[in-house]
C-alpha atoms as a PDB file:
ATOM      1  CA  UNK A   1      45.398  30.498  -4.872  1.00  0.00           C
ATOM      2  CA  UNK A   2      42.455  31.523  -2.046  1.00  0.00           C
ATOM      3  CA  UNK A   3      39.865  30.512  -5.120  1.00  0.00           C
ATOM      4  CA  UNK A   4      41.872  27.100  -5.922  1.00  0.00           C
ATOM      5  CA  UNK A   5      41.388  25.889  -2.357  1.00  0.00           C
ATOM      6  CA  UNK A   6      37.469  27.041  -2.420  1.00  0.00           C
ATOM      7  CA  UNK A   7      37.248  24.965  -5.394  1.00  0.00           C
ATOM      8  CA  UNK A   8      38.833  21.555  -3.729  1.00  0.00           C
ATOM      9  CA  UNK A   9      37.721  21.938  -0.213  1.00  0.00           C
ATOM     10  CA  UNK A  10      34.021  20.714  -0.563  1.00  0.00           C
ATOM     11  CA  UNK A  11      36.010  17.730  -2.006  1.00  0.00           C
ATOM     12  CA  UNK A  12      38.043  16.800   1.080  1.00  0.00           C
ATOM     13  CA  UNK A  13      35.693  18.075   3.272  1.00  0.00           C
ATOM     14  CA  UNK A  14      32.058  16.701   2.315  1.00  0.00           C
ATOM     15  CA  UNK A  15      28.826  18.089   3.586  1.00  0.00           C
ATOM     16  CA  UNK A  16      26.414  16.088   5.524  1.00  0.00           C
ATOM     17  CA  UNK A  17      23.440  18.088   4.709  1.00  0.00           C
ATOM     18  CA  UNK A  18      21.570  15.663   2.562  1.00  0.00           C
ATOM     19  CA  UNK A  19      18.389  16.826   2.337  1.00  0.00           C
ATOM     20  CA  UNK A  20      16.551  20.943   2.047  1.00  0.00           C
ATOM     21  CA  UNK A  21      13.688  20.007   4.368  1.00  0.00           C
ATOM     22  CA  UNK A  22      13.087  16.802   6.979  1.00  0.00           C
ATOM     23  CA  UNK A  23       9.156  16.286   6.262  1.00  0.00           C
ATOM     24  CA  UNK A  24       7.138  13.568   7.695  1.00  0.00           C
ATOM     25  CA  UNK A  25       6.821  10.144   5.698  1.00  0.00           C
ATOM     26  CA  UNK A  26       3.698   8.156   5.315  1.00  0.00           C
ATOM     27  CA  UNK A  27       2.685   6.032   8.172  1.00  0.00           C
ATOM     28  CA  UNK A  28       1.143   2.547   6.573  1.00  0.00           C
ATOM     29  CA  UNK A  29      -1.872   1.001   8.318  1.00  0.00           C
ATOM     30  CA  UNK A  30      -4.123  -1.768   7.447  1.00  0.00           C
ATOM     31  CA  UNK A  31      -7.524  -3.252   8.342  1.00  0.00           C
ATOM     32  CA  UNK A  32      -9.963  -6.280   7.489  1.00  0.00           C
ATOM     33  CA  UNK A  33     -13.222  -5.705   5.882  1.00  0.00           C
ATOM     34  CA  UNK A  34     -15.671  -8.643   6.449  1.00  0.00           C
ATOM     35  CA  UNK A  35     -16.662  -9.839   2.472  1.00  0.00           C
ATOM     36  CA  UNK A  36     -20.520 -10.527   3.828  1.00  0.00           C
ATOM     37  CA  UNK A  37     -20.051  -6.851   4.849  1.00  0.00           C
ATOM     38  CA  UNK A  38     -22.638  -4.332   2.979  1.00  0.00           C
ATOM     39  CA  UNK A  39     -20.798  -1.844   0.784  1.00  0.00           C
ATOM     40  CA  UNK A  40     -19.370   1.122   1.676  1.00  0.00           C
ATOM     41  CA  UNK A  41     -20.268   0.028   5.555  1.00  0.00           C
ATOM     42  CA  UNK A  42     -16.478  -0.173   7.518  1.00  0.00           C
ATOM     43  CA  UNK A  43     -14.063  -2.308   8.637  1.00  0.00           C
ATOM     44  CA  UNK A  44     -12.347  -3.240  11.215  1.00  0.00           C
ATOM     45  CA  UNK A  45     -10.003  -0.845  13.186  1.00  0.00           C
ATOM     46  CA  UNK A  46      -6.885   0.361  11.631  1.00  0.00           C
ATOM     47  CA  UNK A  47      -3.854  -1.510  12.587  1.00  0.00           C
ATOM     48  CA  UNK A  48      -0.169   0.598  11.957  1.00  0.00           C
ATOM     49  CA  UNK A  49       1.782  -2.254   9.447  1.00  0.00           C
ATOM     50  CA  UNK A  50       5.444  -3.007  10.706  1.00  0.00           C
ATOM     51  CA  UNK A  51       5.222  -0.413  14.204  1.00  0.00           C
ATOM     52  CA  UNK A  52       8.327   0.060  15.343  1.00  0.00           C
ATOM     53  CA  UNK A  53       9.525  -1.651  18.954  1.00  0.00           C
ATOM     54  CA  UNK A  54       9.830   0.741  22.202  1.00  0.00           C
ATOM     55  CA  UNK A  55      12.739  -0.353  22.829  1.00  0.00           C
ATOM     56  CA  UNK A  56      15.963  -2.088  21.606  1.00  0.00           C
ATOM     57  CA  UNK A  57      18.635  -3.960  23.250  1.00  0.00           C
ATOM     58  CA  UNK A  58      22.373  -2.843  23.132  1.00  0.00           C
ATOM     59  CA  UNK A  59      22.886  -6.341  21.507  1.00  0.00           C
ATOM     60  CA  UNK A  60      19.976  -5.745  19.007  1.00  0.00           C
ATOM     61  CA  UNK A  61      21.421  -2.107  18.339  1.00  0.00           C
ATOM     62  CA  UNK A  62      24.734  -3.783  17.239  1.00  0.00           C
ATOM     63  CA  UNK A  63      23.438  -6.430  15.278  1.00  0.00           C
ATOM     64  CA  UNK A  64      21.051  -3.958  13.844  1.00  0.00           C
ATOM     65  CA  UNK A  65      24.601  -2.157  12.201  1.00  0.00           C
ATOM     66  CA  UNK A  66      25.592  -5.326  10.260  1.00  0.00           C
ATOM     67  CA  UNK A  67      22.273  -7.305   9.685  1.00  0.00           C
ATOM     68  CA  UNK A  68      18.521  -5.789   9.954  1.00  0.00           C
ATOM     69  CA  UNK A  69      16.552  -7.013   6.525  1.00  0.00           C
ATOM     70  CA  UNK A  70      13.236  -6.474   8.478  1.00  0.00           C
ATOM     71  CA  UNK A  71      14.413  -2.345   8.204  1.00  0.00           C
ATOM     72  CA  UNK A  72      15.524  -2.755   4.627  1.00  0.00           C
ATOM     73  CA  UNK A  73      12.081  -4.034   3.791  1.00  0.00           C
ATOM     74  CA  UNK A  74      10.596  -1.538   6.184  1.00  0.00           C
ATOM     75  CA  UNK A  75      12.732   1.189   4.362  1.00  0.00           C
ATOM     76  CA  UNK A  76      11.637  -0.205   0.829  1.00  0.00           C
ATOM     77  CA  UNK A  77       7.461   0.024   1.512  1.00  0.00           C
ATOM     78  CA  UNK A  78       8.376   3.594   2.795  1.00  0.00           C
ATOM     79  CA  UNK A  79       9.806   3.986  -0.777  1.00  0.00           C
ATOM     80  CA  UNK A  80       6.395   2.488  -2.365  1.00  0.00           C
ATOM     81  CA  UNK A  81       3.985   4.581   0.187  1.00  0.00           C
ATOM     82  CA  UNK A  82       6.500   7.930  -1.084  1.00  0.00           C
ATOM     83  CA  UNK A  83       5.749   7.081  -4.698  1.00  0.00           C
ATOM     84  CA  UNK A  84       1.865   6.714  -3.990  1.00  0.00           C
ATOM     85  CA  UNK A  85       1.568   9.573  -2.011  1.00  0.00           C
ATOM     86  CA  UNK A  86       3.013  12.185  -4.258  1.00  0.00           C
ATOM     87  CA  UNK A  87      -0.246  11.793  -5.942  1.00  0.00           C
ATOM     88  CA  UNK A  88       1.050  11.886  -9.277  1.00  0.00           C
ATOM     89  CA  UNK A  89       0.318   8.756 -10.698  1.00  0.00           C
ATOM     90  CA  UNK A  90      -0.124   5.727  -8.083  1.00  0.00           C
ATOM     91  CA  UNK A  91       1.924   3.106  -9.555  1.00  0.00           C
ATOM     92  CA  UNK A  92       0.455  -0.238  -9.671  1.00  0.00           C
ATOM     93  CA  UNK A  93       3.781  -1.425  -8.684  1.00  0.00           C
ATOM     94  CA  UNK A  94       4.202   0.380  -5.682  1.00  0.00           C
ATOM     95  CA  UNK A  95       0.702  -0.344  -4.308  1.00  0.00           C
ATOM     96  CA  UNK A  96       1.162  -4.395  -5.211  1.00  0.00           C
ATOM     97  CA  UNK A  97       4.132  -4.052  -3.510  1.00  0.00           C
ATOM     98  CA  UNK A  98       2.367  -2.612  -0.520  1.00  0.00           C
ATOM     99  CA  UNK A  99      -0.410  -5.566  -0.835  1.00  0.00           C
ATOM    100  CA  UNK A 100       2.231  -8.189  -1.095  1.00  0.00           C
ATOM    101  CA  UNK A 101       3.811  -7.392   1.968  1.00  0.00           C
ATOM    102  CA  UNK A 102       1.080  -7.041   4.168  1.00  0.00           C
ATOM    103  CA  UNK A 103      -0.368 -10.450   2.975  1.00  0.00           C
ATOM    104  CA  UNK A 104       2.855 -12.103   3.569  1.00  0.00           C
ATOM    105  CA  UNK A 105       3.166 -10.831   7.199  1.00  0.00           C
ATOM    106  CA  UNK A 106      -0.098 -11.426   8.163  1.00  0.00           C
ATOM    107  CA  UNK A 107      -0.203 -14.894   6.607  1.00  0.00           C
ATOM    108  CA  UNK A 108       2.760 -15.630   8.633  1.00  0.00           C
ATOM    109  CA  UNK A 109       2.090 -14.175  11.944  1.00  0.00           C
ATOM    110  CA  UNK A 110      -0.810 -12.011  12.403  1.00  0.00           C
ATOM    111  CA  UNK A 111      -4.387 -12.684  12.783  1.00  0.00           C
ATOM    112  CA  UNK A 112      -6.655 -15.807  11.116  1.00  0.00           C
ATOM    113  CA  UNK A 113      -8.545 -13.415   8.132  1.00  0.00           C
ATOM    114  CA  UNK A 114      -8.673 -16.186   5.659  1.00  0.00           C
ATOM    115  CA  UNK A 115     -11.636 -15.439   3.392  1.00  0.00           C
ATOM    116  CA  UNK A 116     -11.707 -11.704   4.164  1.00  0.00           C
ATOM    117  CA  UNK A 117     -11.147  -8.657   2.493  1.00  0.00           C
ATOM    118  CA  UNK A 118      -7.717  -6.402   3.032  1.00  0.00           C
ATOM    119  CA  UNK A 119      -7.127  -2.511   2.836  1.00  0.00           C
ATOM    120  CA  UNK A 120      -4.732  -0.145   3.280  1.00  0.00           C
ATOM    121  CA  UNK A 121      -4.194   3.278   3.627  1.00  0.00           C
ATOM    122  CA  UNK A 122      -1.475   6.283   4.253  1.00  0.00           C
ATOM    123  CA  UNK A 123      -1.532   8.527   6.719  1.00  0.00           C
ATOM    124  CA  UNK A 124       1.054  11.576   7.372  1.00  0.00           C
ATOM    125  CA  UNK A 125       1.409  12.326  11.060  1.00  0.00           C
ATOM    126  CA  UNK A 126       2.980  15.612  12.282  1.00  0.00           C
ATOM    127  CA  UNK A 127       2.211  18.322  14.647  1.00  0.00           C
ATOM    128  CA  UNK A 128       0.859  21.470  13.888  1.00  0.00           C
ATOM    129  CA  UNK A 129       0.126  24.563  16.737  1.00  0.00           C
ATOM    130  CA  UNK A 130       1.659  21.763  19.067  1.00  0.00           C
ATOM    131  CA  UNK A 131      -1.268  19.364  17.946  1.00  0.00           C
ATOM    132  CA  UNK A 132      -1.197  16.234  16.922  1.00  0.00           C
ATOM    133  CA  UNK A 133      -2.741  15.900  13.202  1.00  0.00           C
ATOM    134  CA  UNK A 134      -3.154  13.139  10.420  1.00  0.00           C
ATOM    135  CA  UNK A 135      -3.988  13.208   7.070  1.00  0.00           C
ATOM    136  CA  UNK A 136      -5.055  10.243   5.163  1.00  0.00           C
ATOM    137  CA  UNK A 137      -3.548  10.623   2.035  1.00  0.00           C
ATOM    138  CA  UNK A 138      -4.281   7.242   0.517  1.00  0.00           C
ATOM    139  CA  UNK A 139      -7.002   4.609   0.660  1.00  0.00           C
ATOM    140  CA  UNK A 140      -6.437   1.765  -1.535  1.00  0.00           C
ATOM    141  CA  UNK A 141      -9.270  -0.606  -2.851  1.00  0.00           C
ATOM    142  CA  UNK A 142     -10.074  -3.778  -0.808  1.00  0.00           C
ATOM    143  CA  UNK A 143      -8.013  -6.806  -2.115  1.00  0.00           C
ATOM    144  CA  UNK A 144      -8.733 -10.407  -1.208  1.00  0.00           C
ATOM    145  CA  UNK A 145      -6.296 -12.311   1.049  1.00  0.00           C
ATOM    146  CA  UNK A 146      -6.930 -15.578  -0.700  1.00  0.00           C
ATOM    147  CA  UNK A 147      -5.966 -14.213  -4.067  1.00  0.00           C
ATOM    148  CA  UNK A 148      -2.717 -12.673  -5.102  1.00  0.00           C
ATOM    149  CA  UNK A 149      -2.524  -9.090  -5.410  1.00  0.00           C
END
């Protein structure tokens, strides 16, 4: 009896422990590189892509439970930077993905850099001996903002 209710107590009692390990997940950041630019001279400064706000209203927290499509997307080029970064095999999908959204967002709101050249890279941040540390894990090639990815 004692191994019956073993068996079935998992079942009506789920655990929350989803994952082995919490690890860090890429961090992506962009910047523009001038086309009249001499190669392998660099860009502009790096600029973190979707940074997350200080702060959030108790309103915006609520609304945030039924409708937040700007985390969805947020959570979806996490995905694509998770694919690239395991270093496997970069998908072209993933990093197109990556391009496409960062065109689209600047386009619509960021900074004039029609007629310039994009890229993008990964970076992990964590701590380590209570330091701060990155690691670039990705760089991708510089893509045009006038073409499509």
């Amino acid at each position: 009896m004692l191994k019956a209710v073993s068996l079935v107590l998992p079942v009506l009692i789920p655990s929350w422990r989803f994952f082995k390990a919490i690890e860090p997940s890429p961090r992506v950041e962009w910047r523009v590189l001038a086309l009249d630019a001499p190669a392998g001279t660099e860009g502009g400064a790096w600029v973190a892509y979707q940074p997350r706000p200080n702060s959030v209203s108790l309103a915006q927290m609520v609304r945030r439970l039924f409708w937040n499509p700007v985390w969805n997307d947020a959570l979806f080029v996490v995905s694509c930077a998770e694919r690239i970064a395991l270093g496997v095999a970069p998908t072209f999908h993933s990093i197109n993905e990556i391009q496409r959204r960062i065109l689209r967002d600047i386009k619509g709101v960021g900074p004039d850099v029609s007629g310039e050249m994009l890229q993008f890279r990964l970076v992990f941040v964590y701590f380590e001996n209570a330091r701060l540390v990155q690691d670039v894990v990705f760089v991708s090639d510089p893509f045009s903002v006038g073409a499509p990815p």
